[in-house]
Protein backbone atom coordinates (compact mmCIF):
# COMPACT_ATOMS: atom_id res chain seq x y z
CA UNK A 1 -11.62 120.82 155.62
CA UNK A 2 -10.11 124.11 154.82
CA UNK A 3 -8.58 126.57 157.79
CA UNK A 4 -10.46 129.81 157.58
CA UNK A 5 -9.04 132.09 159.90
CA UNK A 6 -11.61 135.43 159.78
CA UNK A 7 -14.36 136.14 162.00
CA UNK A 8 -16.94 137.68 159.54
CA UNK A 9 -20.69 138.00 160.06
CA UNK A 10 -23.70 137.91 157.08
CA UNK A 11 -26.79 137.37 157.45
CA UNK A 12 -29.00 134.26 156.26
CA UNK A 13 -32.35 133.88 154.80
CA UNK A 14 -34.46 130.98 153.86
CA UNK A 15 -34.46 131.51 150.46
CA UNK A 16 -34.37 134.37 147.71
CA UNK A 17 -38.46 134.80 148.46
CA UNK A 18 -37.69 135.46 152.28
CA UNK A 19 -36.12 138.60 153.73
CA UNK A 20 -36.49 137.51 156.90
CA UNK A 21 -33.14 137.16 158.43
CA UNK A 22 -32.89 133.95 160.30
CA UNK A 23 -29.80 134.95 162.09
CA UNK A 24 -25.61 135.40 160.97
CA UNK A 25 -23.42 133.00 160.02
CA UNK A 26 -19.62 133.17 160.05
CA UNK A 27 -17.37 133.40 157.10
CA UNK A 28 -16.04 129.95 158.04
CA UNK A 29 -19.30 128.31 157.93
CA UNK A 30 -20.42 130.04 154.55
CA UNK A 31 -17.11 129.20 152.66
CA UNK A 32 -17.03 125.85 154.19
CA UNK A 33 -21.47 125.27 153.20
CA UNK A 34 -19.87 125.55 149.62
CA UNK A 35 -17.47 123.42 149.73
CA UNK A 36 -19.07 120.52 151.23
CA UNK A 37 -23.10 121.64 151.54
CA UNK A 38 -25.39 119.37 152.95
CA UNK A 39 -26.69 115.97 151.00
CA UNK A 40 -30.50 117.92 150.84
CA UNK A 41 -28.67 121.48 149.44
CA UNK A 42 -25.83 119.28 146.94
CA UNK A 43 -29.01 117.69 145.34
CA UNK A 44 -31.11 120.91 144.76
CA UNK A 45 -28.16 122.27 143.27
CA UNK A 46 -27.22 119.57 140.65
CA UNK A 47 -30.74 119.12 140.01
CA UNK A 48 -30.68 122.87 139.37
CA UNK A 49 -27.63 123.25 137.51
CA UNK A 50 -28.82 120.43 135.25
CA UNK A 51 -32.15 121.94 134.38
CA UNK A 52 -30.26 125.27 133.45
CA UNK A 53 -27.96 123.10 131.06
CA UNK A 54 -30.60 121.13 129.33
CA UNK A 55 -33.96 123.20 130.03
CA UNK A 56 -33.07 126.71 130.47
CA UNK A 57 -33.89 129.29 133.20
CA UNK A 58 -37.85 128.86 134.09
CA UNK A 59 -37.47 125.53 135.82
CA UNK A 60 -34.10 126.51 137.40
CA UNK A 61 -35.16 129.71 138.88
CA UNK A 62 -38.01 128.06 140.71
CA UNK A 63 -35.21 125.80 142.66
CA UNK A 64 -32.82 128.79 143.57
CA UNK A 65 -35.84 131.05 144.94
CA UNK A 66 -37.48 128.39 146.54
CA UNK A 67 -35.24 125.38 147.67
CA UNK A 68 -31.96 127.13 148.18
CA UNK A 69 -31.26 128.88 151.62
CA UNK A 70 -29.64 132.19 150.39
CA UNK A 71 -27.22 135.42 152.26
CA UNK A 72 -26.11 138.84 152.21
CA UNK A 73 -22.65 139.47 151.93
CA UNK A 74 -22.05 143.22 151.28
CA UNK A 75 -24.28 144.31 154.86
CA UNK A 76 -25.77 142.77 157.55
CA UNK A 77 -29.46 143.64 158.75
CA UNK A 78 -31.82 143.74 161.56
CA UNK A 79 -34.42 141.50 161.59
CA UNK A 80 -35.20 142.14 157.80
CA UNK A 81 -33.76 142.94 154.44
CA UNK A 82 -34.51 146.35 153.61
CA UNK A 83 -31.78 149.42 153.04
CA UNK A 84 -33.54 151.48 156.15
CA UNK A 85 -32.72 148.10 158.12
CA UNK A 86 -28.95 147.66 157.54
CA UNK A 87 -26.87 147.45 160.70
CA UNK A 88 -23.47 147.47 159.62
CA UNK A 89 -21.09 146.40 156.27
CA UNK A 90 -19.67 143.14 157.01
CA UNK A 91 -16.32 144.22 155.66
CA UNK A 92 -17.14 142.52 152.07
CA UNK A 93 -18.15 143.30 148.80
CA UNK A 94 -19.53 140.53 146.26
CA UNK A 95 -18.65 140.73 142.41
CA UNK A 96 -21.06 138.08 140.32
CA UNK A 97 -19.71 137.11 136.84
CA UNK A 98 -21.56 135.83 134.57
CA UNK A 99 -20.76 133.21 131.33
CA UNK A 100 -17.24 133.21 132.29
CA UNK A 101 -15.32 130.67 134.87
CA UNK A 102 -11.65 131.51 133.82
CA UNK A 103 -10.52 134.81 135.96
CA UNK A 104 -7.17 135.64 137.09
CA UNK A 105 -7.14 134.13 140.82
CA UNK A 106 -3.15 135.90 141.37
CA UNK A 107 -5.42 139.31 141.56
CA UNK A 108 -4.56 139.80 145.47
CA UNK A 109 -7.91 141.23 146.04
CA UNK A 110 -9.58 138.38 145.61
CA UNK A 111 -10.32 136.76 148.94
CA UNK A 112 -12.70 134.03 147.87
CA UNK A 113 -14.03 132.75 144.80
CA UNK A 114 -16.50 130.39 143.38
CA UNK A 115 -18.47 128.83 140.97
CA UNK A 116 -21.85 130.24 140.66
CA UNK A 117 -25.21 128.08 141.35
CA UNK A 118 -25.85 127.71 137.40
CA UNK A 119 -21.96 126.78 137.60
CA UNK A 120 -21.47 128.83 134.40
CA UNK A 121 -20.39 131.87 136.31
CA UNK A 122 -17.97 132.70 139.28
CA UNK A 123 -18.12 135.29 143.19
CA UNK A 124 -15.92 136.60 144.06
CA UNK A 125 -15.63 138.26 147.64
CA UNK A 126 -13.10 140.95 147.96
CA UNK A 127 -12.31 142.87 151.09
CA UNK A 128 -13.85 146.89 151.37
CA UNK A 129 -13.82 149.30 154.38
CA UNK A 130 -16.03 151.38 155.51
CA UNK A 131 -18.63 150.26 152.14
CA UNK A 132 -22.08 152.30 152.27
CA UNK A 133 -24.97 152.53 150.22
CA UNK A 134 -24.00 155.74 148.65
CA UNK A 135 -20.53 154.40 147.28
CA UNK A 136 -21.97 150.83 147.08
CA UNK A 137 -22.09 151.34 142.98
CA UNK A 138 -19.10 153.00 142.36
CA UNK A 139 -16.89 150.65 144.63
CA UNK A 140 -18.75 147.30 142.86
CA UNK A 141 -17.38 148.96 139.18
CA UNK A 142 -14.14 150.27 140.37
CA UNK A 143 -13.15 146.91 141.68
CA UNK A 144 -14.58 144.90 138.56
CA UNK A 145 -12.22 147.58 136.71
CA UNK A 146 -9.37 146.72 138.53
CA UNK A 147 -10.09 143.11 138.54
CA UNK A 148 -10.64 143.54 134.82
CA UNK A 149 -13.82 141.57 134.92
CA UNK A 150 -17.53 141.83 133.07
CA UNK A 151 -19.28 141.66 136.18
CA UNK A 152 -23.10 141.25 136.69
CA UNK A 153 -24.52 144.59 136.65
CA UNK A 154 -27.97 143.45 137.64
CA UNK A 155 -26.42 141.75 140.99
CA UNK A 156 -24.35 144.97 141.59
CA UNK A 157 -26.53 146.06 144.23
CA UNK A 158 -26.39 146.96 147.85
CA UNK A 159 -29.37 144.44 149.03
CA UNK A 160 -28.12 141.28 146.78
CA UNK A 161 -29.13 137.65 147.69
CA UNK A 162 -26.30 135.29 147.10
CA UNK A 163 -28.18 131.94 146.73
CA UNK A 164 -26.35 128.49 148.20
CA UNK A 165 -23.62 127.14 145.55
CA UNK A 166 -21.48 124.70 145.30
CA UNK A 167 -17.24 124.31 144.33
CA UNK A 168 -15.59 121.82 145.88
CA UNK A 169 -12.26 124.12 144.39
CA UNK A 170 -13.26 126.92 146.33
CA UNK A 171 -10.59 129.43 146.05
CA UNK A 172 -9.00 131.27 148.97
CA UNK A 173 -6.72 134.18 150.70
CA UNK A 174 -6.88 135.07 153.59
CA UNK A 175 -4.15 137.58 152.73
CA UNK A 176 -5.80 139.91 150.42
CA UNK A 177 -5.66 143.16 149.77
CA UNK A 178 -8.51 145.10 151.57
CA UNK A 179 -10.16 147.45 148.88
CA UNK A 180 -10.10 151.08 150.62
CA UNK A 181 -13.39 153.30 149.50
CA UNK A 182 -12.58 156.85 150.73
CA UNK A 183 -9.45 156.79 148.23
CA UNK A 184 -10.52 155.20 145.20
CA UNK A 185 -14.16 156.71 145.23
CA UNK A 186 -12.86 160.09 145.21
CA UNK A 187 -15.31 161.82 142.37
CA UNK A 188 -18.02 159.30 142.43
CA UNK A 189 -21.43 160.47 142.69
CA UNK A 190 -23.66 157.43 144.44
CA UNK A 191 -25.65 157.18 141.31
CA UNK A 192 -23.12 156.22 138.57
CA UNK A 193 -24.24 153.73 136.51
CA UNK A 194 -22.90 150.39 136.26
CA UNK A 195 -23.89 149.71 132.76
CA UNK A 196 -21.04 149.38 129.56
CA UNK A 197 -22.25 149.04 125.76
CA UNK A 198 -18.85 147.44 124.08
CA UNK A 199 -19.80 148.52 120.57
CA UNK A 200 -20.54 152.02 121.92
CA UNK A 201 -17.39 152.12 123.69
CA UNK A 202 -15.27 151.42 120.59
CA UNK A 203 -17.06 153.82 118.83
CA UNK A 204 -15.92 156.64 121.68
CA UNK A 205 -12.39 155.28 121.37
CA UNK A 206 -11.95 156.00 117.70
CA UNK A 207 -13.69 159.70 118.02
CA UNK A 208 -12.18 160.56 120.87
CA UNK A 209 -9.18 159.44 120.88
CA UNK A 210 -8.54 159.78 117.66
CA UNK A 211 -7.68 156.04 116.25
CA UNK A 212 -8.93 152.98 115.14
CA UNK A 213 -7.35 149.57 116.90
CA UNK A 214 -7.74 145.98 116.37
CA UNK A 215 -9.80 145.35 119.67
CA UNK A 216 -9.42 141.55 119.69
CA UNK A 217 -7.42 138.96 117.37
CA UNK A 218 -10.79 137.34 116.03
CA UNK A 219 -9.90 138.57 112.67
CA UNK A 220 -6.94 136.30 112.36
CA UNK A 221 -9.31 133.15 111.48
CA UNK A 222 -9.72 131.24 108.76
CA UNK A 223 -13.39 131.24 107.72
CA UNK A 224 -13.03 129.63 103.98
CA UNK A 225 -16.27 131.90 102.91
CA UNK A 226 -18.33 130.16 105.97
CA UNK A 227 -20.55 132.33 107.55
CA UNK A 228 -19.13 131.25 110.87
CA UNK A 229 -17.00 128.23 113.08
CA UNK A 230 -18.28 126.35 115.73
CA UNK A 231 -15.76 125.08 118.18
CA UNK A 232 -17.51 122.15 119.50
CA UNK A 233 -15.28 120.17 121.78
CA UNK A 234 -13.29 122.97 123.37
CA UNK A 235 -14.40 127.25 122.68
CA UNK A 236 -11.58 129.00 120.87
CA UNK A 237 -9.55 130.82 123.26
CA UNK A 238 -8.90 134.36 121.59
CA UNK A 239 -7.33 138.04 122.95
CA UNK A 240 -9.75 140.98 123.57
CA UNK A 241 -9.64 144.77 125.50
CA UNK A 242 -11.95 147.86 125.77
CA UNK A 243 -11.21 150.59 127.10
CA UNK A 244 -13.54 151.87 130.29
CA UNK A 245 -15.38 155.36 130.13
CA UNK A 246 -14.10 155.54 133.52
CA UNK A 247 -10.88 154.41 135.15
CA UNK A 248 -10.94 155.54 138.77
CA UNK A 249 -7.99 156.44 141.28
CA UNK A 250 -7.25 152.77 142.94
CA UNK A 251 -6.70 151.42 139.93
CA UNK A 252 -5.20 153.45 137.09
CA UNK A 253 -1.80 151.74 137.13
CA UNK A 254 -2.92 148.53 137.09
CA UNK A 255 -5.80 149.40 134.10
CA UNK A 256 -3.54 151.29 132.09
CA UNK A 257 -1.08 148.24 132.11
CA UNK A 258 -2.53 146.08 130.70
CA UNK A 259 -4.45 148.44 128.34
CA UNK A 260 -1.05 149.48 127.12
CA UNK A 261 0.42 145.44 126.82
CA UNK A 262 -3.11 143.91 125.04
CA UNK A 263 -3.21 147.04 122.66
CA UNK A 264 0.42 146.90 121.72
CA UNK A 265 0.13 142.76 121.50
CA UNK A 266 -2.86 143.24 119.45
CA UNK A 267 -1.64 146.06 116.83
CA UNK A 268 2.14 145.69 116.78
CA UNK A 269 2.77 147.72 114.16
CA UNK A 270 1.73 150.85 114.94
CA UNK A 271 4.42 153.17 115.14
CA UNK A 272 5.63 154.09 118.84
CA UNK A 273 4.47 157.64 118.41
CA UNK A 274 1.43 156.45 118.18
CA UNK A 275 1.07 154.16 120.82
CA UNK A 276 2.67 156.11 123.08
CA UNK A 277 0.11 158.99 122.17
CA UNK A 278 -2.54 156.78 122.66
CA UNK A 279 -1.96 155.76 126.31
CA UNK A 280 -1.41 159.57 127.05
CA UNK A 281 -5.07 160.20 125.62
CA UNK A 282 -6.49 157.09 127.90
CA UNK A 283 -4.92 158.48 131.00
CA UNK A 284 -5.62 161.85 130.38
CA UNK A 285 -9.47 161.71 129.24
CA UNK A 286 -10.29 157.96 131.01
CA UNK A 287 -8.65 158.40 134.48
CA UNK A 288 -10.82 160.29 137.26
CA UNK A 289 -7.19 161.59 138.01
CA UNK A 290 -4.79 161.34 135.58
CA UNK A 291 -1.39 159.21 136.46
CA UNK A 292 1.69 161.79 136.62
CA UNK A 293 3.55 161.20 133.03
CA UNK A 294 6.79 159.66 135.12
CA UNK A 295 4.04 156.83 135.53
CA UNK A 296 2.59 156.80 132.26
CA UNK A 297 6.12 156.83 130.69
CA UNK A 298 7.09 153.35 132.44
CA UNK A 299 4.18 152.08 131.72
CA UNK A 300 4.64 152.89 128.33
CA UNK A 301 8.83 151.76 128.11
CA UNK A 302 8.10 148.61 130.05
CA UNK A 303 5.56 147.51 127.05
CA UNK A 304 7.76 148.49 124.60
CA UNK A 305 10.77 146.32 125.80
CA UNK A 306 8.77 142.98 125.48
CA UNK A 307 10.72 141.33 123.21
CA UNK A 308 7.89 139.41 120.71
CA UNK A 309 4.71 140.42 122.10
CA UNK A 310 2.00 138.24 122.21
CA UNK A 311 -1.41 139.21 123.49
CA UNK A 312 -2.75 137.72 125.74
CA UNK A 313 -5.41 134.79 125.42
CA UNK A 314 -8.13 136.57 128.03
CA UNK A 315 -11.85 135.40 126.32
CA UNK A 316 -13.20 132.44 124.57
CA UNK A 317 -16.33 131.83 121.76
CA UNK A 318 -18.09 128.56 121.07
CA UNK A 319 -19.17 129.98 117.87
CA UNK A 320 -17.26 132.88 115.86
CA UNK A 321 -19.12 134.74 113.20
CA UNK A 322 -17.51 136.31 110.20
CA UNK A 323 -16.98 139.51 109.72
CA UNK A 324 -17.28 139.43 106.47
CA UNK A 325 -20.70 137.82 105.87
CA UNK A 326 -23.57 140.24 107.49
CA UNK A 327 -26.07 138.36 109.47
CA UNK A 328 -29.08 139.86 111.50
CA UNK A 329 -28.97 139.55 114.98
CA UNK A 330 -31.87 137.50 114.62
CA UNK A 331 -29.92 135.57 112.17
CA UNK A 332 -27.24 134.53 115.02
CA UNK A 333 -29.25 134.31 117.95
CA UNK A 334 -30.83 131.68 116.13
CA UNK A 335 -27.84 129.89 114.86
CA UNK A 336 -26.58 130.37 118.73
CA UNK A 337 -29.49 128.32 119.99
CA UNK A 338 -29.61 125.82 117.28
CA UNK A 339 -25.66 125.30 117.53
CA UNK A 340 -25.87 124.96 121.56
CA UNK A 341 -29.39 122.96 121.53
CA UNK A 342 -27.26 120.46 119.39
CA UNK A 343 -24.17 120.30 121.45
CA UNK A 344 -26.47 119.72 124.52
CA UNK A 345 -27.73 117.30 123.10
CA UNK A 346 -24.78 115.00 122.26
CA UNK A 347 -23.18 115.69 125.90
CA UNK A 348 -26.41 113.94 127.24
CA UNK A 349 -26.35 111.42 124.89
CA UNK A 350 -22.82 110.86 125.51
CA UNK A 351 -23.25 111.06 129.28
CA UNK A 352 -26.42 108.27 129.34
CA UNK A 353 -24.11 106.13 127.41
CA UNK A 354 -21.42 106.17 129.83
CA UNK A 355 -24.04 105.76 132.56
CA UNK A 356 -25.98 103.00 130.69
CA UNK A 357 -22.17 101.50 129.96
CA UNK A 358 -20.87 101.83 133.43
CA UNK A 359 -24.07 100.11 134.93
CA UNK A 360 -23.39 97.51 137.83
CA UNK A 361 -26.45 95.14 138.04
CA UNK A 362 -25.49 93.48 141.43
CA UNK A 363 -25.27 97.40 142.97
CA UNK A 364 -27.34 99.33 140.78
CA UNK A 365 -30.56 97.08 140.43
CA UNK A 366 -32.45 96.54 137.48
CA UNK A 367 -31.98 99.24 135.03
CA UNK A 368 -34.39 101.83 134.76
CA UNK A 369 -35.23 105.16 133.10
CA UNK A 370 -35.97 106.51 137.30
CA UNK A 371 -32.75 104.42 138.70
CA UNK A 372 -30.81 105.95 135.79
CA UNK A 373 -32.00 109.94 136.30
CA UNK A 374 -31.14 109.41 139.98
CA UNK A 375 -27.40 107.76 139.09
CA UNK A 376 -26.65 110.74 136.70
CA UNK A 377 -28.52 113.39 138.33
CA UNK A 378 -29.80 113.89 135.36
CA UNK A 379 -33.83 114.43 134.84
CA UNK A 380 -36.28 111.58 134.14
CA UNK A 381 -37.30 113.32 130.99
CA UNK A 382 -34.34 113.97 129.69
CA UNK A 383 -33.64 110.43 130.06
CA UNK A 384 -36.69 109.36 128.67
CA UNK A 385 -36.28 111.43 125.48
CA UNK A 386 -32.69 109.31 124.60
CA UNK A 387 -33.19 105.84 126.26
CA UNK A 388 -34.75 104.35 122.88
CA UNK A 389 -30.94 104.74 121.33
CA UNK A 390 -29.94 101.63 123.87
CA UNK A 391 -32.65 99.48 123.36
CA UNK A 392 -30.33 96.67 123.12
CA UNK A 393 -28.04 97.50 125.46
CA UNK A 394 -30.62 98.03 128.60
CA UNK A 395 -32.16 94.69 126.99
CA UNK A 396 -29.19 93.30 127.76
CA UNK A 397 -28.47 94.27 131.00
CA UNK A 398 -32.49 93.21 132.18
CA UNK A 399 -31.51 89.58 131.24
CA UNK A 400 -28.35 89.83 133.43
CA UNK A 401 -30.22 91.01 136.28
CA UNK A 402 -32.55 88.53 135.76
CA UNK A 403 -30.74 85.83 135.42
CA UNK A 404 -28.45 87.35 138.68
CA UNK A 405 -31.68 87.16 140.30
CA UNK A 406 -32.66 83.10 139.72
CA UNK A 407 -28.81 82.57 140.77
CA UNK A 408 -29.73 84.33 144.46
């Protein structure tokens, strides 16, 4: 078990459908519930996160708003979940990622982090004072700035359910830093919208500040005239930035640091007028407050004395399109589907063999397509839908456990 040494209140629910609060629950027992959750909770999650791999999100979102017991973790309430109803903060914030399990744990805000119920996706908990509804949405984008994350925006609110996961590599710190709001909101109207369009954004760049970057390394691939690459066994790791419409006061050094190292990595040879320029223009029109130029000129000096630059590897793609070939986005949504339906396909194919191979008639029983789901945690139907391909081999194993069966 691991030592959790805060004494931090949220509130519990039944489920997503319920905002009754059934009572608090420490931080200890809520880190500890995903880590090692109970036999009934561990098999509603796998049963859900396998439905979202192989069915999709109908089937999985009736299991997380009806079988899961869910929490609050940005405020605690009184008797039920409404804003008029909040009692206190409980001295957290939660971030929810989605489509992306690689983030950079050495960020000392992070306190705790997870995988996500889907177990595509990662929370992160990070330490706030004195958090309130009105700076609820600009604290939840100022941190995912300085964490240099693309968080959730539709679970960036106040009221959020945080349905029951599971990670046995739950990461913690209990030595964090704690996120202060009445410095870094300074300028923040309550209703700033957490929204980003990355294509609009790199339009803004070029017109406003005046030049046109690589903003990822994607163009360095070999496509041979193919319309695009699927990386099947492992997704291409590749380097990426954009630059945010608004940088706020907490965390304009950090921000501007590694805007200033990816850029540079990215487009090494622009001249160092010209990177230098551009940095000034980011702090000057990005940052709520600008950063004094003594600040912007390290900044700037410590990027230029890397000696061979590389960028670094921040993002990944299954499937890469090129450039160069126009399709619709009709076009590669449904080579996206096709491309993952068919990669699904073979990992559960691949994963019934093992099963099917790995089969113990004298612990197992006689081999069926119900015994099987239950072994895998996989579903029946999926099951059903590739058990013809080992005909012979469940034959096979039926006559040994028959045959084990006279012996007894």
């Amino acid at each position: 078990m691991m030592q959790w040494k805060e004494v931090v209140m949220f509130n519990h629910f039944k489920n997503v459908k319920s905002p009754h609060v059934l009572g608090v629950i420490e931080i200890e027992e809520f880190l500890e519930s995903i880590v090692n959750p109970n036999s009934k909770v561990l098999d509603a999650i796998l049963r859900a996160r396998e439905i979202y791999q192989y069915k999709g999100k109908e089937q999985y979102n009736i299991i997380k708003t009806t079988e899961l017991p869910c929490y609050t973790l940005n405020f605690c309430y009184n008797k039920y979940k409404k804003d008029s109803n909040i009692k206190e903060p409980s001295g957290y914030i939660y971030i929810d990622i989605d489509d992306n399990t690689k983030i950079n744990l050495t960020n000392k805000l992070i306190c705790a982090s997870w995988r996500s119920l889907s177990n595509t996706g990662m929370g992160i908990l990070v330490k706030v004072n004195e958090l309130s509804l009105n700076n609820f949405k600009s604290t939840y984008m100022a941190i995912s700035n300085a964490l240099n994350i693309y968080s959730d925006t539709d679970a960036g609110k106040a009221s959020q359910f945080n349905a029951q996961s599971y990670d046995p590599n739950l990461y913690y710190n209990e030595n964090s830093i704690i996120w202060d709001t009445n410095t870094t909101n300074d300028g923040i109207g309550k209703n700033t919208p957490i929204t980003y369009s990355y294509k609009i954004e790199k339009e803004k760049d070029v017109n406003e500040l005046g030049v046109n970057l690589r903003y990822d390394n994607l163009g360095d691939i070999e496509f041979n005239n193919q319309p695009f690459l699927v990386f099947e066994n492992e997704k291409l790791p590749y380097a990426s930035f954009y630059i945010p419409s608004r940088i706020y006061k907490g965390s304009r050094n950090n921000i501007i640091s590694l805007l200033a190292y990816q850029s540079y990595a990215l487009n090494p040879l622009q001249t160092e007028e010209r990177f230098r320029g551009f940095i000034y223009r980011i702090n000057r029109s990005r940052c709520d407050i600008p950063l004094p130029d003594k600040e912007v000129e390290i900044i700037i000096q410590r990027t230029l004395n890397h000696k061979d630059i590389q960028p670094i590897l921040n993002k990944e793609r299954r499937i890469v399109f090129n450039p160069e070939i126009k399709l619709s986005k009709k076009a590669k949504h449904k080579v996206i589907g096709s491309v993952v339906g068919k990669i699904k396909s073979k990992n559960s194919i691949k994963k019934i063999e093992k099963g099917i191979n790995d089969w113990d008639s004298k612990v197992d029983g006689k081999i069926s397509q119900l015994r099987l789901a239950k072994k895998l945690n996989m579903s029946k139907n999926t099951i059903n839908k590739y058990y013809h391909l080992f005909d012979e081999k469940t034959k096979s194993l039926k006559t040994a456990y028959k045959a084990l069966s006279k012996s007894q």
